[in-house]
N, C-alpha and C. Protein backbone atom coordinates (compact mmCIF):
# COMPACT_ATOMS: atom_id res chain seq x y z
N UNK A 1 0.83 -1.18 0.00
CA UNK A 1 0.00 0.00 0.00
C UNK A 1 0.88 1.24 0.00
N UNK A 2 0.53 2.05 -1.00
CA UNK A 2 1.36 3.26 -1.02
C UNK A 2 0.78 4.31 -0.02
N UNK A 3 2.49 4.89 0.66
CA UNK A 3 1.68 6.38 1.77
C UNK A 3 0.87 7.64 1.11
N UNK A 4 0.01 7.69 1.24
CA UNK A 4 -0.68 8.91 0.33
C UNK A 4 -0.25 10.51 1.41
N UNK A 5 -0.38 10.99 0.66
CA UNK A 5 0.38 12.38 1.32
C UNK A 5 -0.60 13.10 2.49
N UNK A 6 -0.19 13.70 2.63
CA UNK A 6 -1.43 14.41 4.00
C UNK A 6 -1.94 15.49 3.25
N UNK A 7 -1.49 16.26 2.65
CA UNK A 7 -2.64 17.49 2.01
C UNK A 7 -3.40 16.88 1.14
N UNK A 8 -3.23 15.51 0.57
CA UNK A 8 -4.05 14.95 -0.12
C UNK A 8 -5.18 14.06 0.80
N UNK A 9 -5.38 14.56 1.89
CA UNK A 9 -6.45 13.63 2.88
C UNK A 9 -7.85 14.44 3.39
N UNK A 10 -8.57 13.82 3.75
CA UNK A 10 -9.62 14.29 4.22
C UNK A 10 -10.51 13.52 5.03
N UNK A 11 -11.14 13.59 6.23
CA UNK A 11 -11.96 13.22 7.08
C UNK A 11 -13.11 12.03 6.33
N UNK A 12 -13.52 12.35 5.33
CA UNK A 12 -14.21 11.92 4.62
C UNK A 12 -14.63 12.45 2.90
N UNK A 13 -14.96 11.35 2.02
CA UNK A 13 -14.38 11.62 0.70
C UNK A 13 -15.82 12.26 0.73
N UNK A 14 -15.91 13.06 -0.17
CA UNK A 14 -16.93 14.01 -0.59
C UNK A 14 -17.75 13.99 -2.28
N UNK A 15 -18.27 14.26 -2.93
CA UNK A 15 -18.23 14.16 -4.41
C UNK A 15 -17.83 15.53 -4.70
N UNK A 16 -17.63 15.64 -5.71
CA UNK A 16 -16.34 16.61 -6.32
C UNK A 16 -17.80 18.04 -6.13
N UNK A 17 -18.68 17.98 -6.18
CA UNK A 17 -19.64 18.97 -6.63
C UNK A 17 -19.63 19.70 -4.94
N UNK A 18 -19.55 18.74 -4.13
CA UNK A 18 -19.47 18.93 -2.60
C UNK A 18 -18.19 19.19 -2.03
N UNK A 19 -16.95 18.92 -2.89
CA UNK A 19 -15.90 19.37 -2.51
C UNK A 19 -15.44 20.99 -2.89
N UNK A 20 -15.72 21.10 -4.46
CA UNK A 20 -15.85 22.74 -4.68
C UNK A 20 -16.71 23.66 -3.88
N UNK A 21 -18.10 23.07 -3.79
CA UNK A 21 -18.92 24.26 -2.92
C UNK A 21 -18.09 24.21 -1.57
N UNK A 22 -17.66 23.48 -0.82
CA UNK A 22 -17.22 23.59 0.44
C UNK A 22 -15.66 24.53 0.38
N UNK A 23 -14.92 24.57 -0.96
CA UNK A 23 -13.70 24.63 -1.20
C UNK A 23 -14.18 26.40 -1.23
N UNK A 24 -15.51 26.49 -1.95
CA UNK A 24 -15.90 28.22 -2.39
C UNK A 24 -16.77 28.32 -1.45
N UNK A 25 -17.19 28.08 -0.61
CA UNK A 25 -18.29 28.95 0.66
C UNK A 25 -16.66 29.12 1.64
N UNK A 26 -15.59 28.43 2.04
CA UNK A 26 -14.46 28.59 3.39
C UNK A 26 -13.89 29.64 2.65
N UNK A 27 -13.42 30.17 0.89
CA UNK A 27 -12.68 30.88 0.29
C UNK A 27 -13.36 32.06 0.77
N UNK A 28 -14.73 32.17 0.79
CA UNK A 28 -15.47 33.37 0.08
C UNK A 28 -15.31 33.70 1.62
N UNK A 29 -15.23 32.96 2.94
CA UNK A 29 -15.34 33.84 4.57
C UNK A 29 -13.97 34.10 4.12
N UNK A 30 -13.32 33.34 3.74
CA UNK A 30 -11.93 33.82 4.98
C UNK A 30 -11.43 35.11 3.64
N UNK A 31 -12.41 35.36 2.82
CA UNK A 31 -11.63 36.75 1.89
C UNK A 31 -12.72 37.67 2.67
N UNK A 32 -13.99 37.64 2.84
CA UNK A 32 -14.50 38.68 3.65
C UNK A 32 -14.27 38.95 4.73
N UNK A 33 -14.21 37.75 5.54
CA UNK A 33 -13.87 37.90 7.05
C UNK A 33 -13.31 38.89 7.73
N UNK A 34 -11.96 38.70 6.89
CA UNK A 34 -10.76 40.01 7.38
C UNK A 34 -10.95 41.38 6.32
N UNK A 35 -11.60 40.80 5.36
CA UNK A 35 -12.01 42.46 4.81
C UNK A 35 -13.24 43.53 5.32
N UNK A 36 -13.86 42.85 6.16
CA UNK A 36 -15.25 43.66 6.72
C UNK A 36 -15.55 43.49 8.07
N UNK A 37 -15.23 42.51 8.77
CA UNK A 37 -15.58 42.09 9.60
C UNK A 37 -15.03 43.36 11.26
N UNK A 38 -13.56 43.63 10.84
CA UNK A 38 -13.31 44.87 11.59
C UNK A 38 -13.83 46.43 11.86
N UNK A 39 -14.16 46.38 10.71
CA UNK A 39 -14.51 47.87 9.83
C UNK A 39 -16.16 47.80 10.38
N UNK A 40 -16.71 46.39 10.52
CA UNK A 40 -18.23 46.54 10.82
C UNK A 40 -18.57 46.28 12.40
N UNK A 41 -17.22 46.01 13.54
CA UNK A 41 -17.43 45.55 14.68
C UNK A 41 -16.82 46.97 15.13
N UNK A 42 -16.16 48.18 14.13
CA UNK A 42 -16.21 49.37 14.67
C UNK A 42 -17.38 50.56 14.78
N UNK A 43 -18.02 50.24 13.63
CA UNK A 43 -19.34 50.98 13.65
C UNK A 43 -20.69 50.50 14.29
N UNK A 44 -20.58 49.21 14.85
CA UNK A 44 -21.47 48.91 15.63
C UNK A 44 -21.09 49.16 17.37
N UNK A 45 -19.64 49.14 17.87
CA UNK A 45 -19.63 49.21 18.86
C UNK A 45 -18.53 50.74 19.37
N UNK A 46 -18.35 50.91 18.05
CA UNK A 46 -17.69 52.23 18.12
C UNK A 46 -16.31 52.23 18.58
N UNK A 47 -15.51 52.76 17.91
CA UNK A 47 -14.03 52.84 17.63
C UNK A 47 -13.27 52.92 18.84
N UNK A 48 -13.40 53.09 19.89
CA UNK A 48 -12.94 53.12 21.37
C UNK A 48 -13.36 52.19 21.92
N UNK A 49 -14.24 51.48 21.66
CA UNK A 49 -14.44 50.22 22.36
C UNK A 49 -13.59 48.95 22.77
N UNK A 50 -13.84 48.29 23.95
CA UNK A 50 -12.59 46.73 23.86
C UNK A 50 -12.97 46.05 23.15
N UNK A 51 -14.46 45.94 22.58
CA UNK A 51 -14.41 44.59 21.54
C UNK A 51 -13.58 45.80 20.40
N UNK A 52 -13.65 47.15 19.99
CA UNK A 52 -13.25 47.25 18.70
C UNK A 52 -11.73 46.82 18.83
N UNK A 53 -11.49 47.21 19.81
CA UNK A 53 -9.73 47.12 19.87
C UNK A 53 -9.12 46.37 19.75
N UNK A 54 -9.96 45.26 20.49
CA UNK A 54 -9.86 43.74 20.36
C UNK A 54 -10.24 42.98 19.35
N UNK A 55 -10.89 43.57 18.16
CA UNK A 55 -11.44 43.38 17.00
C UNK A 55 -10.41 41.74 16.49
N UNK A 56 -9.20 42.13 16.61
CA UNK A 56 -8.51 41.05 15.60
C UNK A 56 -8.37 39.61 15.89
N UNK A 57 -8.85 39.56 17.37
CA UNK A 57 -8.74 38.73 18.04
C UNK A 57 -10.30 37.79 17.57
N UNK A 58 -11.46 38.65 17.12
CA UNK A 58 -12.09 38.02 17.15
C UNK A 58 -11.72 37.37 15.05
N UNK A 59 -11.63 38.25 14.16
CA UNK A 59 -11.10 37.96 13.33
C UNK A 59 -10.32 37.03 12.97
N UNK A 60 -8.65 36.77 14.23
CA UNK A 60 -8.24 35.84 13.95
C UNK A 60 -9.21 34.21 13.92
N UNK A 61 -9.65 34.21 15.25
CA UNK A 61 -10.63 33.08 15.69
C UNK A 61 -11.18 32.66 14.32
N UNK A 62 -11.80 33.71 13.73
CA UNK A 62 -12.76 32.94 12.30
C UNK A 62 -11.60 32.32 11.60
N UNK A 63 -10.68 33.42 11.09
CA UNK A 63 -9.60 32.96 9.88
C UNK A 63 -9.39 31.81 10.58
N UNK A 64 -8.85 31.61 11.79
CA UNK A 64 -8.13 29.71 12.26
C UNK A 64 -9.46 28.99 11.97
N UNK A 65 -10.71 28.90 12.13
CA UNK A 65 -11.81 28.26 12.52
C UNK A 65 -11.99 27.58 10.65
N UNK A 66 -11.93 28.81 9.74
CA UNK A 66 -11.77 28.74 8.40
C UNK A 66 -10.91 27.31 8.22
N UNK A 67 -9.49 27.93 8.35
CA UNK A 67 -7.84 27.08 8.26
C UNK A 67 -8.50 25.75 8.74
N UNK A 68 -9.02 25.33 9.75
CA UNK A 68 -9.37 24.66 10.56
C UNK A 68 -10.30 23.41 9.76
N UNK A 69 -11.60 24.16 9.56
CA UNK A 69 -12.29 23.25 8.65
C UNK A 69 -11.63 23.24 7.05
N UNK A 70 -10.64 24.07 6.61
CA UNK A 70 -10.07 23.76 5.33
C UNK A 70 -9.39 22.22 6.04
N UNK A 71 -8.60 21.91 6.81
CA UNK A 71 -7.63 20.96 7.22
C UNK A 71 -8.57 19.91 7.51
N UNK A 72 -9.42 19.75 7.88
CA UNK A 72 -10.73 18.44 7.77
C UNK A 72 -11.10 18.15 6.47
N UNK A 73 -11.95 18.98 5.93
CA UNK A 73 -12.69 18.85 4.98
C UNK A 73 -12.06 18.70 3.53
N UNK A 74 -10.55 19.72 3.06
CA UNK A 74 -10.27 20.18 1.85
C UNK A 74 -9.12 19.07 1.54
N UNK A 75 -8.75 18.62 0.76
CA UNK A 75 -7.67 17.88 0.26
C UNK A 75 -7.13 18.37 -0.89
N UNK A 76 -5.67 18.41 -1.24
CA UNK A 76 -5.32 18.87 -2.65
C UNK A 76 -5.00 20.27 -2.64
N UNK A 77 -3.00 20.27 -2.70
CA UNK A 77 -2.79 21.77 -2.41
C UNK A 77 -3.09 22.80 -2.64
N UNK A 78 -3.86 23.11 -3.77
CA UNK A 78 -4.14 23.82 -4.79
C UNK A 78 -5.30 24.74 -3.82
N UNK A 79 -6.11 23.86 -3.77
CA UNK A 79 -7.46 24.28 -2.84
C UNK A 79 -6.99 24.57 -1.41
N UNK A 80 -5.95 24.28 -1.01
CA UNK A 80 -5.58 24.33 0.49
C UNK A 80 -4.85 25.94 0.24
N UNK A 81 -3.83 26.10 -0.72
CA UNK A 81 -3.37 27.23 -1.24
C UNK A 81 -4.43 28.23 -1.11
N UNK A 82 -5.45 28.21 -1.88
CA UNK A 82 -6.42 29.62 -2.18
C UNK A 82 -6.96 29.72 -0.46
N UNK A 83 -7.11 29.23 -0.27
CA UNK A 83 -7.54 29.41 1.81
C UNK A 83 -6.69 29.90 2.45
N UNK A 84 -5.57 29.14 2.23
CA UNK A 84 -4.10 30.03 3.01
C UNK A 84 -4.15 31.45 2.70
N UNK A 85 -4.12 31.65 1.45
CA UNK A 85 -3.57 32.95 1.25
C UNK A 85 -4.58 33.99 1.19
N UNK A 86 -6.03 33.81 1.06
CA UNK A 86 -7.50 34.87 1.02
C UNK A 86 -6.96 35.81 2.52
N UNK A 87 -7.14 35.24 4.01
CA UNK A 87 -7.30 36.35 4.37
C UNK A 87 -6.03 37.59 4.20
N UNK A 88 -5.23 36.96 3.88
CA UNK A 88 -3.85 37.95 3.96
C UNK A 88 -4.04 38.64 2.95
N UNK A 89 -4.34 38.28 1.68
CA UNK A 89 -4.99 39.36 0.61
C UNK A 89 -5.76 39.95 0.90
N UNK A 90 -6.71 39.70 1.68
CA UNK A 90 -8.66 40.39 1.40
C UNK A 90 -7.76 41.23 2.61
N UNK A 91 -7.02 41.35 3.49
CA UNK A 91 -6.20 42.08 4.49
C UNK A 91 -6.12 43.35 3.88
N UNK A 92 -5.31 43.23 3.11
CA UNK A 92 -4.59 44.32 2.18
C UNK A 92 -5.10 44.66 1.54
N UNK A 93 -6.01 44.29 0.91
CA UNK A 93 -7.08 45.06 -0.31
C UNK A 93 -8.14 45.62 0.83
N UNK A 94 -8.62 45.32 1.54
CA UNK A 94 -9.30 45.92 2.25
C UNK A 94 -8.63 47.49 3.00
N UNK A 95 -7.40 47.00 3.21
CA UNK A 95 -7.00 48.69 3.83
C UNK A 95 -6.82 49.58 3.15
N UNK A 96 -6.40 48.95 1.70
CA UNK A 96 -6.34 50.02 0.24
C UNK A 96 -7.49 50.48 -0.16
N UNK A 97 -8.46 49.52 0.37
CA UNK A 97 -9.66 49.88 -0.28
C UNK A 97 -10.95 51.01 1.03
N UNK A 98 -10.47 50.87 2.42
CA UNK A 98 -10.74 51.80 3.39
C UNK A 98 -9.43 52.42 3.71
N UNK A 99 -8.81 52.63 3.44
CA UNK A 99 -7.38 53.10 3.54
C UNK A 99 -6.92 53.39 4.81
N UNK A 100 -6.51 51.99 5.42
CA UNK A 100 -5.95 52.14 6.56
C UNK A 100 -4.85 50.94 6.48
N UNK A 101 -4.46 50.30 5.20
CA UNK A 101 -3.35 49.71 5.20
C UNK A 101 -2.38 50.18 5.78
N UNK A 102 -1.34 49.24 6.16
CA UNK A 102 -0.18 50.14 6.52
C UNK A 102 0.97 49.39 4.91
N UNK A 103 1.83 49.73 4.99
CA UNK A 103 2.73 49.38 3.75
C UNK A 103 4.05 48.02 4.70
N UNK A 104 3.49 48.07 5.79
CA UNK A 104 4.35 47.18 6.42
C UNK A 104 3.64 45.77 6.32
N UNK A 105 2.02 45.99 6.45
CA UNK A 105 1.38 44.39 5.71
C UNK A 105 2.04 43.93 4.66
N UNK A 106 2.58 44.53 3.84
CA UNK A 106 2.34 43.53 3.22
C UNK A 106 3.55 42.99 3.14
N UNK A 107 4.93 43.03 3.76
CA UNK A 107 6.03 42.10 4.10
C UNK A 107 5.82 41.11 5.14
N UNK A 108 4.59 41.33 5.94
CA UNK A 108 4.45 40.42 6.59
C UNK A 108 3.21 38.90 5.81
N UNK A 109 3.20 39.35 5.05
CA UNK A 109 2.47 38.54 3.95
C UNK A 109 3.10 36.95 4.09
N UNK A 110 4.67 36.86 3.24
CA UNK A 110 4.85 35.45 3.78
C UNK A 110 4.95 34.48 4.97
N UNK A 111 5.27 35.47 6.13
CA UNK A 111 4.93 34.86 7.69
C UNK A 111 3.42 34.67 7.54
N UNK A 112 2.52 35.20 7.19
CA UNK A 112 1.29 34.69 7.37
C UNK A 112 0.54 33.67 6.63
N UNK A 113 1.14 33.32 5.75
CA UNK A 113 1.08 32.52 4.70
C UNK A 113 1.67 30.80 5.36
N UNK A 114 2.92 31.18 5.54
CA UNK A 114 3.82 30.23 6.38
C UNK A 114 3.00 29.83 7.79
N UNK A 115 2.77 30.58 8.43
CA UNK A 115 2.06 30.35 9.67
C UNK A 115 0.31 29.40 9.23
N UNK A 116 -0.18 30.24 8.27
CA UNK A 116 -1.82 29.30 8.17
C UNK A 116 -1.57 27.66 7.41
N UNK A 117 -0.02 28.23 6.59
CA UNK A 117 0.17 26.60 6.10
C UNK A 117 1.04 25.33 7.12
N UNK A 118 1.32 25.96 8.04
CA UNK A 118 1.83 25.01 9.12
C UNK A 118 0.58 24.27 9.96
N UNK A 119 -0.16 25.69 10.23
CA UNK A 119 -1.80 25.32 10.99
C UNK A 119 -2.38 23.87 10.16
N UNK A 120 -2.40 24.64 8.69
CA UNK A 120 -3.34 23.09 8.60
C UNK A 120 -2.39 22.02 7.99
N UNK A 121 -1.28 21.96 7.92
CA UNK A 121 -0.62 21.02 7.92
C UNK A 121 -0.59 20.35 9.17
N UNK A 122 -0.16 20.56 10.01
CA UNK A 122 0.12 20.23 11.51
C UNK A 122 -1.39 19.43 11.76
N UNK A 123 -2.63 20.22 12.02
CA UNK A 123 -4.06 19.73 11.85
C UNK A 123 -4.00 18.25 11.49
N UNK A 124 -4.05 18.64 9.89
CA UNK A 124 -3.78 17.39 8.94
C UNK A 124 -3.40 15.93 9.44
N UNK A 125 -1.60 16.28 9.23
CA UNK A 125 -1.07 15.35 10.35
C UNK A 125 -1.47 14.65 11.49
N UNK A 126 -1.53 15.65 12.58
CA UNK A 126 -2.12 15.03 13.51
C UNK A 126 -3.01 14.68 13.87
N UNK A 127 -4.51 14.58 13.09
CA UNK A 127 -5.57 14.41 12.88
C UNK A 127 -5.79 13.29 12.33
N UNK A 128 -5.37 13.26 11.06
CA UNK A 128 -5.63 11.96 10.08
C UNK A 128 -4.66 11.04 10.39
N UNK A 129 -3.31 11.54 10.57
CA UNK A 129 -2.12 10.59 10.16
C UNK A 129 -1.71 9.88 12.15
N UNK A 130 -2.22 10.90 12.72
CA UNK A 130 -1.60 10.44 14.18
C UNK A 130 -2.54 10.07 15.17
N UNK A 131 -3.71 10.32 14.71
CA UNK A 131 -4.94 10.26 15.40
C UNK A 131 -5.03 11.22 16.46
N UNK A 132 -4.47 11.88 16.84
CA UNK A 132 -4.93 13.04 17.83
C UNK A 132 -6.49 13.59 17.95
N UNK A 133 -6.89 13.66 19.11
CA UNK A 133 -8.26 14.27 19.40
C UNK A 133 -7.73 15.56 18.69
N UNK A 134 -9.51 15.91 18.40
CA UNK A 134 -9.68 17.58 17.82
C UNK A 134 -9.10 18.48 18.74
N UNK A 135 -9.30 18.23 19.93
CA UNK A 135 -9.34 19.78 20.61
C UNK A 135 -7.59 19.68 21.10
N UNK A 136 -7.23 18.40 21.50
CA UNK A 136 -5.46 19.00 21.20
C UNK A 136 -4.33 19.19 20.36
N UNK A 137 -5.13 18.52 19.07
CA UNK A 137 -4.93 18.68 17.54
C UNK A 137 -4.57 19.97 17.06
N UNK A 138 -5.90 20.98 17.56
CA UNK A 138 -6.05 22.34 17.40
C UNK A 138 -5.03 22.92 18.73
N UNK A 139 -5.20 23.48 19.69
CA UNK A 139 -4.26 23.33 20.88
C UNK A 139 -2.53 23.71 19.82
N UNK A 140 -2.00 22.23 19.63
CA UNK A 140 -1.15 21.94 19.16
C UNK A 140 -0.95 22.94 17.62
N UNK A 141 -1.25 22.71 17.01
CA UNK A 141 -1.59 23.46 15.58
C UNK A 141 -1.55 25.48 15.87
N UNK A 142 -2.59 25.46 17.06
CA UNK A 142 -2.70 27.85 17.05
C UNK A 142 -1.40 27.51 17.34
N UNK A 143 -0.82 26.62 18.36
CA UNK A 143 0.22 27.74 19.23
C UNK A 143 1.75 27.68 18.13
N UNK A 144 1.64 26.49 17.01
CA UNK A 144 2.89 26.32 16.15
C UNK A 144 2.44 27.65 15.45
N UNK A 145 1.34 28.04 14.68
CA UNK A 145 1.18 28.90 14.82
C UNK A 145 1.42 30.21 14.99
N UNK A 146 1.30 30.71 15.85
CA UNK A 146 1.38 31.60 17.11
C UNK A 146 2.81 31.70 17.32
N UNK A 147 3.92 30.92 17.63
CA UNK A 147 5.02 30.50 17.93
C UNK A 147 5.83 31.47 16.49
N UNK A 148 5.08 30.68 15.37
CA UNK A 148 5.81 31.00 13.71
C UNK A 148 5.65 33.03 13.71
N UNK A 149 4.91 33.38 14.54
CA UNK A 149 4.59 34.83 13.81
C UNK A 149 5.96 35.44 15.35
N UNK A 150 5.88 35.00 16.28
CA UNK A 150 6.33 35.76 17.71
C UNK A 150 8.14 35.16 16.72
N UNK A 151 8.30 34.30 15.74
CA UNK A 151 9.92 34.64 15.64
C UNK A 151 9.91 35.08 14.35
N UNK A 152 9.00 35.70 13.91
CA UNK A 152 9.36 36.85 12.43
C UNK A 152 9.52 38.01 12.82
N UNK A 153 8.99 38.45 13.89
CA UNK A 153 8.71 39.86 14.53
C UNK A 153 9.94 40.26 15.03
């Protein structure tokens, strides 16, 4: 029996019609997510607020939650690729497009890239290939994570 690769795995096989819609409903949050989702938790609770301030925190949560069910559900780099890289784009087009980018996003572009593709690699791995429970799977996975961005800085 040949080892089949881990980005080529999934929880369960899907039909291809169920693998694109799932591949384009996780694309389409994690490009809005971080493009609106700040901008609309400031005008509802107003720009001085701790949730606004704290805004990214809730942002990040979706983008991992995204990463998260991409690493269950998605198989096949290609499709794992366009997930990785949406919110860090819809990031940057969004501040160009409310203009509050800074010009320092976007060098931090490949750490974030690097960091969501470790997440669901790691996931992956230890999920399918090692059997790890979900919740220390994940655990394991933010903080490599988390870890990858605290030594780019």
């Amino acid at each position: 029996m040949e080892k089949e690769n881990v980005l080529s795995q999934n929880m369960r096989d899907y039909s291809k019609a169920m693998d694109v819609l799932q591949v384009i409903l996780i694309g389409i949050s994690a490009l809005i997510v971080p493009t609106f989702l700040a901008s609309l938790i400031n005008s509802v609770f107003g720009q001085n607020s701790w949730i606004a301030s704290h805004s990214q925190i809730i942002v990040g949560s979706i983008v991992n939650i995204a990463l998260i069910v991409t690493a269950i559900n998605v198989k096949g780099l290609q499709k794992i690729a366009l997930v990785i890289t949406l919110p860090s784009i819809s990031t940057i087009l969004g501040g160009y497009v409310f203009k509050t980018a800074s010009v320092y996003m976007a060098y931090m572009i490949p750490a974030i890239w690097v960091g969501n593709f470790m997440l669901v690699y790691l996931y992956k791995l230890l999920l399918l290939k090692k059997s790890i429970n979900y919740f220390l799977t994940g655990v394991i996975a933010i903080a490599v994570k988390v870890r990858n961005y605290f030594l780019r800085i």
